[in-house]
N, C-alpha and C. Protein backbone atom coordinates (compact mmCIF):
# COMPACT_ATOMS: atom_id res chain seq x y z
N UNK A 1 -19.37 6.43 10.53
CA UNK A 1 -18.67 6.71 11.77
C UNK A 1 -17.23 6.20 11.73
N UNK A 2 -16.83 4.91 11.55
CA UNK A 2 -15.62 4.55 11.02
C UNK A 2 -14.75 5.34 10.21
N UNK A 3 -15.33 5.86 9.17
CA UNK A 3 -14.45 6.29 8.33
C UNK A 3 -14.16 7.95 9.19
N UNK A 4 -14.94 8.64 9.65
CA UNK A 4 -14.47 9.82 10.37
C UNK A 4 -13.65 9.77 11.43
N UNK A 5 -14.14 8.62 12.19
CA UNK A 5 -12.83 8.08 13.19
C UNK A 5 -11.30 7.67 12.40
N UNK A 6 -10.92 7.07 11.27
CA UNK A 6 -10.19 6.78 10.72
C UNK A 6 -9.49 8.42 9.94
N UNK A 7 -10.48 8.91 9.85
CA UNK A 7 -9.79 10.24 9.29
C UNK A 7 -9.29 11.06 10.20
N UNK A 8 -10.07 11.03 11.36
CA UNK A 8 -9.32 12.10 12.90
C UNK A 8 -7.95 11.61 12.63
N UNK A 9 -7.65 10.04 13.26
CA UNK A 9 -6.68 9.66 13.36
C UNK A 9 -5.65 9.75 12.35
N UNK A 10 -5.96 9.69 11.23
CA UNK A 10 -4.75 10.42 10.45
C UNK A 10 -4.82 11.65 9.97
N UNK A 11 -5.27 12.43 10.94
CA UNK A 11 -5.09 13.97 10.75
C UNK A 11 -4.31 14.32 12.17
N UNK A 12 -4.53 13.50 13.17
CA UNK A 12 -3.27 13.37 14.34
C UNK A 12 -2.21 13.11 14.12
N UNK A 13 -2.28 11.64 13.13
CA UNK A 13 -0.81 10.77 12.90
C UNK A 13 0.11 12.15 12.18
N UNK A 14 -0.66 12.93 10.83
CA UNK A 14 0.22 13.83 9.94
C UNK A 14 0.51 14.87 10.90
N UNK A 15 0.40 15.21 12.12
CA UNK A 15 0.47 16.64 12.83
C UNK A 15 1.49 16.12 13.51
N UNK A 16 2.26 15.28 14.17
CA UNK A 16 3.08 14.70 14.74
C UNK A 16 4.56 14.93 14.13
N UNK A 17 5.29 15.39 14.88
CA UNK A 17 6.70 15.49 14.36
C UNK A 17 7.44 14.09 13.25
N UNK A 18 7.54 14.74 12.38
CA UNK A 18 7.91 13.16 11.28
C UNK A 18 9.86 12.95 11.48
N UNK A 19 9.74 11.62 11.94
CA UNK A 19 11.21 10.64 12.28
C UNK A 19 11.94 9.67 11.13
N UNK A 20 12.74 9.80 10.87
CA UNK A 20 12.72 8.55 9.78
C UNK A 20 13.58 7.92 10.57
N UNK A 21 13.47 6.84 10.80
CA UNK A 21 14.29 6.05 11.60
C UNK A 21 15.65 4.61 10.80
N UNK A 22 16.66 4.94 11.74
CA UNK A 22 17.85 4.37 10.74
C UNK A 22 17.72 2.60 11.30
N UNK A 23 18.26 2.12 10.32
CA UNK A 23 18.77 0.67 10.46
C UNK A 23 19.13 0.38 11.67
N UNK A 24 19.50 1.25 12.21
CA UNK A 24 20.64 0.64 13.57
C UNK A 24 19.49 0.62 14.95
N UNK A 25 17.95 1.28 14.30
CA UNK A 25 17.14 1.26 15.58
C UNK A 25 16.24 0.26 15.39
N UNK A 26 16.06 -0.31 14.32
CA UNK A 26 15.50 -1.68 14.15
C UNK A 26 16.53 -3.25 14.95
N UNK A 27 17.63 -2.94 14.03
CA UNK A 27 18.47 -3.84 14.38
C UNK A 27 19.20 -4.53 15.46
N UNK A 28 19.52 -3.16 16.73
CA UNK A 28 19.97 -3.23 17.55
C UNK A 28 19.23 -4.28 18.89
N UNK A 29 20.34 -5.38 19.43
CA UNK A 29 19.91 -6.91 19.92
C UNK A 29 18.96 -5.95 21.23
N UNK A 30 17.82 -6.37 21.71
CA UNK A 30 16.87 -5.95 22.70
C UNK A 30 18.03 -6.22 24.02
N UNK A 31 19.06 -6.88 24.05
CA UNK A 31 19.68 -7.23 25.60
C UNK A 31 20.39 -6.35 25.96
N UNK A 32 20.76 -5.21 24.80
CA UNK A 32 21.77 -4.25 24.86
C UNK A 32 20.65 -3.02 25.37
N UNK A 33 21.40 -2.30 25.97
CA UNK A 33 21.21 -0.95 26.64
C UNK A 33 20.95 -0.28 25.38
N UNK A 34 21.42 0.04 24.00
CA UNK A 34 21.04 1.12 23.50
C UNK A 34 19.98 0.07 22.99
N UNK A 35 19.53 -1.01 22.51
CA UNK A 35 18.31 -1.87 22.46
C UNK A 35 17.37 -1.83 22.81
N UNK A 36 17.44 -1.74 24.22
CA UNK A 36 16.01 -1.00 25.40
C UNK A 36 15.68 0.11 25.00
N UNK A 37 16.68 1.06 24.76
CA UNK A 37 16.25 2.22 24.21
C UNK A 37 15.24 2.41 23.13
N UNK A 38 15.70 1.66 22.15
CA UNK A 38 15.40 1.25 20.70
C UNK A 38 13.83 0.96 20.57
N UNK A 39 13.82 0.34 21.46
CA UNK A 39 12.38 -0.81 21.49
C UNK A 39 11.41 0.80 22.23
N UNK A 40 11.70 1.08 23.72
CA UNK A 40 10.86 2.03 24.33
C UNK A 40 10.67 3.29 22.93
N UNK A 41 11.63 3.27 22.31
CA UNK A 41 11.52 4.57 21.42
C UNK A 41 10.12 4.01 20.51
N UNK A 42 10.63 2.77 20.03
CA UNK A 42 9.65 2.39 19.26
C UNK A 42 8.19 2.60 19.21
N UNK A 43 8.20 1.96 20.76
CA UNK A 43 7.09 1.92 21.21
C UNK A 43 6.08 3.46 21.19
N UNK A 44 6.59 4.46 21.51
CA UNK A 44 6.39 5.63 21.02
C UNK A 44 5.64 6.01 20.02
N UNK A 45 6.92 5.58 18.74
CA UNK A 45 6.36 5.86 17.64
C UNK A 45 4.52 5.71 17.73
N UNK A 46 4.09 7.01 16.41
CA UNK A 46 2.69 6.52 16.47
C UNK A 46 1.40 7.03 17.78
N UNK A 47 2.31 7.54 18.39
CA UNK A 47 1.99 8.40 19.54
C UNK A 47 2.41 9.74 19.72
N UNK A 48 3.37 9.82 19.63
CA UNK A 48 4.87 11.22 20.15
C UNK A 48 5.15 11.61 19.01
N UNK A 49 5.63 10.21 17.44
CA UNK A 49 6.34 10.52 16.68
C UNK A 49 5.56 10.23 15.40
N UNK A 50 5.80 10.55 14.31
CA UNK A 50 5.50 10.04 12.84
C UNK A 50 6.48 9.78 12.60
N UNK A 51 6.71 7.80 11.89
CA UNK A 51 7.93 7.14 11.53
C UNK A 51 8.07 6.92 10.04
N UNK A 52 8.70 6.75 9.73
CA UNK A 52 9.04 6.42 8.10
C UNK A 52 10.18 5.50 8.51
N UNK A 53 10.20 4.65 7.59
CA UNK A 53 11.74 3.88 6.89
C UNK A 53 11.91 4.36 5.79
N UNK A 54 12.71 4.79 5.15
CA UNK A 54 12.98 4.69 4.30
C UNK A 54 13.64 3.33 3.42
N UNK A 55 13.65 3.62 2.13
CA UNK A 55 13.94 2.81 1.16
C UNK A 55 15.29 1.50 1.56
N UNK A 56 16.42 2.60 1.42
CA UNK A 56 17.52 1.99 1.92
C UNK A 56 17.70 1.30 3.49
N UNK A 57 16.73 2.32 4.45
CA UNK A 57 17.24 1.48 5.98
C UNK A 57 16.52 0.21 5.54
N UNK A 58 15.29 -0.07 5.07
CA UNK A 58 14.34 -1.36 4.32
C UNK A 58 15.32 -2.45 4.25
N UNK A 59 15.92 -1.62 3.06
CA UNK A 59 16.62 -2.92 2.29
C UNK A 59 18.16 -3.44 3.06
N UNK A 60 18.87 -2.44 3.84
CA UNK A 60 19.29 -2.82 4.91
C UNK A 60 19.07 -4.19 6.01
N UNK A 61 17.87 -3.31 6.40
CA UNK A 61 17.31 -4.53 7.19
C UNK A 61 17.26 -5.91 6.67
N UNK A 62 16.25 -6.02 5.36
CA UNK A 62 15.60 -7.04 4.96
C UNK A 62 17.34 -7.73 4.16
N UNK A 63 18.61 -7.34 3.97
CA UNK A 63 19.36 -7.87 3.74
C UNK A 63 20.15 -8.70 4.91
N UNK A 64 20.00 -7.99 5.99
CA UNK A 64 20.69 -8.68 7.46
C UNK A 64 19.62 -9.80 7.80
N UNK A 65 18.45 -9.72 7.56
CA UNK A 65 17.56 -10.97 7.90
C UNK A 65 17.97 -12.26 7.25
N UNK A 66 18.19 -11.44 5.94
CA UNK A 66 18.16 -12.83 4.89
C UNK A 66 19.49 -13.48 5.01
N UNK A 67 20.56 -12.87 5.42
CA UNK A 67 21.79 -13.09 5.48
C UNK A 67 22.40 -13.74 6.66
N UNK A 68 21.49 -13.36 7.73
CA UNK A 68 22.43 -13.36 9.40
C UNK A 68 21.40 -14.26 9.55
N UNK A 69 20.18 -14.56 9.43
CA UNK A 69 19.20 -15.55 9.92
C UNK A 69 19.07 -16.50 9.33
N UNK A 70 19.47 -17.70 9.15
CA UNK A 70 19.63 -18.88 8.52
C UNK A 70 18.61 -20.24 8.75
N UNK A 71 17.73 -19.85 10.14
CA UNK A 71 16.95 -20.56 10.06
C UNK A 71 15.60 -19.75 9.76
N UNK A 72 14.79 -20.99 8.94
CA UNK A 72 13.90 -19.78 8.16
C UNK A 72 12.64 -19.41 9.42
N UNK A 73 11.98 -20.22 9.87
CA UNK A 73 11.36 -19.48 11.08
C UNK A 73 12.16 -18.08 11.56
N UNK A 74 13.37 -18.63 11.99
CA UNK A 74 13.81 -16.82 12.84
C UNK A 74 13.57 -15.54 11.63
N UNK A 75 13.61 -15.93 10.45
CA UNK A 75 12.92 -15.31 9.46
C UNK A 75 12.06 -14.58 9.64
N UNK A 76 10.89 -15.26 9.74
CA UNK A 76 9.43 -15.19 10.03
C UNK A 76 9.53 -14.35 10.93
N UNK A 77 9.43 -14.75 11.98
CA UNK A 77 9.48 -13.90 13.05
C UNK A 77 10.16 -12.12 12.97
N UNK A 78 11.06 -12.02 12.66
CA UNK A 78 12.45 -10.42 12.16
C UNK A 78 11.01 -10.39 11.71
N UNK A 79 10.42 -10.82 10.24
CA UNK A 79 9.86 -9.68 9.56
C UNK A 79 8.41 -9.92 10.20
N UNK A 80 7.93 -10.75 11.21
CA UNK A 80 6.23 -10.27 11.91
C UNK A 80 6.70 -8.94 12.89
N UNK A 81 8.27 -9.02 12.93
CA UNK A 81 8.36 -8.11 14.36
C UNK A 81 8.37 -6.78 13.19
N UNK A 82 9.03 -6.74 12.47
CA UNK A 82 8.52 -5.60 11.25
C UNK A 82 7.46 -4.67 10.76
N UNK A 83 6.56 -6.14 10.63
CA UNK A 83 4.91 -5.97 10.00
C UNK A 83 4.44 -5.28 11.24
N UNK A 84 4.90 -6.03 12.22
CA UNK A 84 3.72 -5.70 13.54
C UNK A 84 4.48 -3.78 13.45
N UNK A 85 5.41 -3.28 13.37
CA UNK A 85 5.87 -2.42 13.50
C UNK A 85 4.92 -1.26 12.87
N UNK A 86 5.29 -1.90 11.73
CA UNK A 86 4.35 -1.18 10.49
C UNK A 86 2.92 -1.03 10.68
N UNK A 87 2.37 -1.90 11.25
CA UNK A 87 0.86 -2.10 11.43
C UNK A 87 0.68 -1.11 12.34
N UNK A 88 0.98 -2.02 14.11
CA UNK A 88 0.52 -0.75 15.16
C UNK A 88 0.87 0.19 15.19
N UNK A 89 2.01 0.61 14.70
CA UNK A 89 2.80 2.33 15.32
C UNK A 89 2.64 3.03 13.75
N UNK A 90 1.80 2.54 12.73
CA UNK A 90 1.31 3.27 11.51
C UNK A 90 2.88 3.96 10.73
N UNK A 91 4.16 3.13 11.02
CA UNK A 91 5.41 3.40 10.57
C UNK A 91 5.30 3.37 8.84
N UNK A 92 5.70 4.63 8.40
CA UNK A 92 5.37 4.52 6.46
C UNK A 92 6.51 4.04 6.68
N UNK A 93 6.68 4.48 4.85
CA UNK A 93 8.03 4.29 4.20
C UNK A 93 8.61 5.43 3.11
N UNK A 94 9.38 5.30 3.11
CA UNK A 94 9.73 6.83 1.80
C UNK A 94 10.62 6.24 1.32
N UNK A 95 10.54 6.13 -0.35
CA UNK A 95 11.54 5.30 -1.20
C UNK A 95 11.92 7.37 -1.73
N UNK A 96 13.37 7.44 -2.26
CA UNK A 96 13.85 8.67 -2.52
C UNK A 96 13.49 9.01 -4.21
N UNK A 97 13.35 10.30 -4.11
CA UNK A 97 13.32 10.82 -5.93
C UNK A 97 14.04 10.88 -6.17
N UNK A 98 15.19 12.14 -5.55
CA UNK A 98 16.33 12.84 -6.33
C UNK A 98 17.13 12.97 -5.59
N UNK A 99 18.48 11.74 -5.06
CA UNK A 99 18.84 12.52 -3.97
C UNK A 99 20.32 12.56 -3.83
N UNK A 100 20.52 12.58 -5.36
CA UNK A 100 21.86 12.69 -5.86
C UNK A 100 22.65 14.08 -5.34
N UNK A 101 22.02 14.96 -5.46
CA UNK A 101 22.60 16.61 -5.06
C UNK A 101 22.63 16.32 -3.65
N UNK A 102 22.01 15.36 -2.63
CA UNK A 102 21.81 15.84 -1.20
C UNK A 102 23.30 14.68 -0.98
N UNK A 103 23.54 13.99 -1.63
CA UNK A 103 24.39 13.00 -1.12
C UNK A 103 25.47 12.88 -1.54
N UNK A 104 26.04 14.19 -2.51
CA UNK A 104 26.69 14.54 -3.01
C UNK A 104 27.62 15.87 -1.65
N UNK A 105 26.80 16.71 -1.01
CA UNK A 105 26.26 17.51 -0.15
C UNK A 105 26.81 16.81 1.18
N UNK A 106 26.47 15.92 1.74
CA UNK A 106 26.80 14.81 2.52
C UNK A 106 28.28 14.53 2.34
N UNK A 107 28.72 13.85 1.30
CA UNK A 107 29.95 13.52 0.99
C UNK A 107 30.78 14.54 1.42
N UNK A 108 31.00 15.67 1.13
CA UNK A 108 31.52 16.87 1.12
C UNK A 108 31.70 17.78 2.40
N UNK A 109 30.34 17.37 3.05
CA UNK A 109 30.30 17.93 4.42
C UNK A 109 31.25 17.00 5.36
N UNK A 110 30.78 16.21 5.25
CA UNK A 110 31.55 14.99 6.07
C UNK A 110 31.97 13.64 5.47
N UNK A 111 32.94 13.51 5.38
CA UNK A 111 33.51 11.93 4.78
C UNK A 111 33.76 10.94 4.94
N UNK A 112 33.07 11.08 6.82
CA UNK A 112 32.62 10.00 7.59
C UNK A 112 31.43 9.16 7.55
N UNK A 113 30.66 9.66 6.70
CA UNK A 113 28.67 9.06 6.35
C UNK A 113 29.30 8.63 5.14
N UNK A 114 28.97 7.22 5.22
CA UNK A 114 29.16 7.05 3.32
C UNK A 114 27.72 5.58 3.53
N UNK A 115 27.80 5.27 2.16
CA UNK A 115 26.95 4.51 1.46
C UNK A 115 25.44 4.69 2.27
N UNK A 116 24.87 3.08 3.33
CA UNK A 116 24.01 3.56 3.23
C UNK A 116 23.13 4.73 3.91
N UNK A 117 24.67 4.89 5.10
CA UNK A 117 24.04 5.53 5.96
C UNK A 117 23.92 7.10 5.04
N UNK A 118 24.66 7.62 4.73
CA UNK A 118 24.28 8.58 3.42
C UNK A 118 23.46 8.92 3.11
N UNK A 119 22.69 7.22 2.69
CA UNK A 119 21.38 7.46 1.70
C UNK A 119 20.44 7.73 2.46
N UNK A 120 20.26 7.17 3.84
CA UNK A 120 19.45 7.07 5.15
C UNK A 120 19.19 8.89 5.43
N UNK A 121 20.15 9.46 5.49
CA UNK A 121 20.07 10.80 6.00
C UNK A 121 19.58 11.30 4.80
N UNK A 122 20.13 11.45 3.46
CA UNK A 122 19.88 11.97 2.29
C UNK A 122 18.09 12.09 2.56
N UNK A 123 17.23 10.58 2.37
CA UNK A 123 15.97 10.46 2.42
C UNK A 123 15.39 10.92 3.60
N UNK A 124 15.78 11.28 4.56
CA UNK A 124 15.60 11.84 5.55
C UNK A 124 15.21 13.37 5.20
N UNK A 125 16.34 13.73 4.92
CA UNK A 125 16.37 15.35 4.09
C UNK A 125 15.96 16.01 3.00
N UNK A 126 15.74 15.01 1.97
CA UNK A 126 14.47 15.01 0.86
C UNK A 126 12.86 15.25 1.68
N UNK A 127 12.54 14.20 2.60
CA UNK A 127 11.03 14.28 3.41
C UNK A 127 10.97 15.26 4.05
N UNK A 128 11.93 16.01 4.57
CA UNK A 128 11.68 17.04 5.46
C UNK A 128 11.58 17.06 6.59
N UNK A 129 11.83 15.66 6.91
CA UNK A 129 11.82 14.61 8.84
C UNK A 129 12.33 16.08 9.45
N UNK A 130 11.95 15.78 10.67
CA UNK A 130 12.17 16.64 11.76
C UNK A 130 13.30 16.09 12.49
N UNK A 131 13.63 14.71 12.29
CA UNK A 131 15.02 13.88 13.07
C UNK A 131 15.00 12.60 11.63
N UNK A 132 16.24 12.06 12.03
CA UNK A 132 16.74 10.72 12.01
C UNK A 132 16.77 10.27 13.43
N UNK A 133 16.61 9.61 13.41
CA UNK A 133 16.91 8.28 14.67
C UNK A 133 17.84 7.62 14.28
N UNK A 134 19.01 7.98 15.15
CA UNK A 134 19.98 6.37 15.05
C UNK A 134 21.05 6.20 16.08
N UNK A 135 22.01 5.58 15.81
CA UNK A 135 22.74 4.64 17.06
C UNK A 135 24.05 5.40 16.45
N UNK A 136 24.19 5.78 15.01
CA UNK A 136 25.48 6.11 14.72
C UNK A 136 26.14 7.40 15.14
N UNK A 137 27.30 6.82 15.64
CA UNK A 137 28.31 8.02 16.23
C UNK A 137 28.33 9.12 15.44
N UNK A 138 28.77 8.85 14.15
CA UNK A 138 29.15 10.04 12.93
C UNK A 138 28.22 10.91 12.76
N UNK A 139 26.90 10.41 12.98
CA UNK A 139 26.13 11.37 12.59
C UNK A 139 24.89 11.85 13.97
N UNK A 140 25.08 11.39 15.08
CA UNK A 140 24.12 11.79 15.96
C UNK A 140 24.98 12.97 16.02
N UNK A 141 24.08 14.32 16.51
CA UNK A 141 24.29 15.47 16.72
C UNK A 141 25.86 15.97 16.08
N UNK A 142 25.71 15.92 14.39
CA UNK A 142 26.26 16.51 13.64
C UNK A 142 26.03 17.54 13.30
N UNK A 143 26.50 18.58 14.36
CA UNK A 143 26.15 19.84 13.84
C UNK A 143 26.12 20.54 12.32
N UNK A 144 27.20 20.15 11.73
CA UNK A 144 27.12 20.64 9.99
C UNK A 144 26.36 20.12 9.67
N UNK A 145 25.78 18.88 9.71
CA UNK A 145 24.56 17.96 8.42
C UNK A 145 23.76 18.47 9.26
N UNK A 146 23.16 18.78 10.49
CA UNK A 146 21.88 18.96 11.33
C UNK A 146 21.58 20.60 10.69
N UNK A 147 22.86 21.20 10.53
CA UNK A 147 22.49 22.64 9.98
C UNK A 147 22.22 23.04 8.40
N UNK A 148 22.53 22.02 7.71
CA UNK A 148 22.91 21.89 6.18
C UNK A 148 21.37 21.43 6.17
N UNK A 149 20.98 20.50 6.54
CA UNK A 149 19.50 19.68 6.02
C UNK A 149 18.33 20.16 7.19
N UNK A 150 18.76 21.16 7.96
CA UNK A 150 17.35 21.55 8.97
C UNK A 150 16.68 20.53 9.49
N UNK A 151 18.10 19.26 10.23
CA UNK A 151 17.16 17.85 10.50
C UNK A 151 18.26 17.47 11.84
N UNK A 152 17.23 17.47 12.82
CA UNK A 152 18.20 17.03 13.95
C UNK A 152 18.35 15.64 13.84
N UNK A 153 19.45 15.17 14.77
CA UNK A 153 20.19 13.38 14.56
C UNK A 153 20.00 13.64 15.96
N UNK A 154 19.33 12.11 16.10
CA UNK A 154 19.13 11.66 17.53
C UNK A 154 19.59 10.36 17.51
N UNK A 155 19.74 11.01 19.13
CA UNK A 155 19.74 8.70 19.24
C UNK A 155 18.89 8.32 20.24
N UNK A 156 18.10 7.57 20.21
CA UNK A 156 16.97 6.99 20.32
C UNK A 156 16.57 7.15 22.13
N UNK A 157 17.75 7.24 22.96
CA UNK A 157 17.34 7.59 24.45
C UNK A 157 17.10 9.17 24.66
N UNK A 158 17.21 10.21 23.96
CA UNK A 158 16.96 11.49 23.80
C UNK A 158 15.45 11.51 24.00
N UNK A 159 14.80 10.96 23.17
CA UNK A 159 13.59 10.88 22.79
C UNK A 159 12.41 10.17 23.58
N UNK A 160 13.21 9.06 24.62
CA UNK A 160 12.01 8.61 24.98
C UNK A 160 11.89 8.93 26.95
């Protein structure tokens, strides 16, 4: 019985519009207005949405923890608020194959996306996400990259 209950549920989770969500919707401080957003979106996820991180928003993150958080408890905590992320709202991850041609593509379209946010959309557009999620100006509702990669850019109060 478990295991058929466990299989419904991820035959719901895969039918769900797939999000990859950017750095800037993890990161962003909860006191801020697009923060609230951030968090209610979150909360979502796993319900409304199918989430991924990708590779780069990851290592993003897990570089601002290690860097900006100096006491090691507040540590702890960034990455239980992570895990817990990962756990309840069933958030994957997608590390990229090939995504030299897409970010090449990117560059060219616009010369405002560079490094990681780049790579963020690139892996976005490799998976086939139905959105990015993010906070960034350059690329929420970029019509050329939204039409180039068949991937709408949101920002996170659209959605919830």
């Amino acid at each position: 019985m478990k295991r058929k209950t466990f299989l419904t549920l991820q035959k719901k989770l895969q039918a769900l519009p797939l999000h990859h969500i950017d750095t800037s919707i993890i990161g962003e401080p909860s006191i801020t207005e697009a923060g609230r957003q951030c968090r209610k979106y979150l909360n979502i996820v796993g319900y409304n949405y199918r989430g991924k991180f990708s590779l780069p928003a990851l290592g993003e993150v897990l570089l601002r923890i290690i860097y900006q958080l100096k006491i090691a408890n507040e540590r702890y905590i960034a990455l239980d608020v992570i895990t817990s992320w990962v756990e309840n709202k069933k958030i994957g991850f997608y590390a990229p194959r090939d995504i030299g041609e897409i970010l090449d593509k990117i560059k060219r379209i616009d010369n405002r996306v560079k490094g990681t946010d780049a790579q963020i959309l690139a892996c976005a557009a490799e998976d086939n996400a139905k959105a990015l999620v993010t906070l960034d100006t350059a690329l929420v509702h970029n019509e050329t990259l939204e039409k180039e990669f068949d991937i709408e850019i949101k920002h996170p109060r659209e959605l919830i």
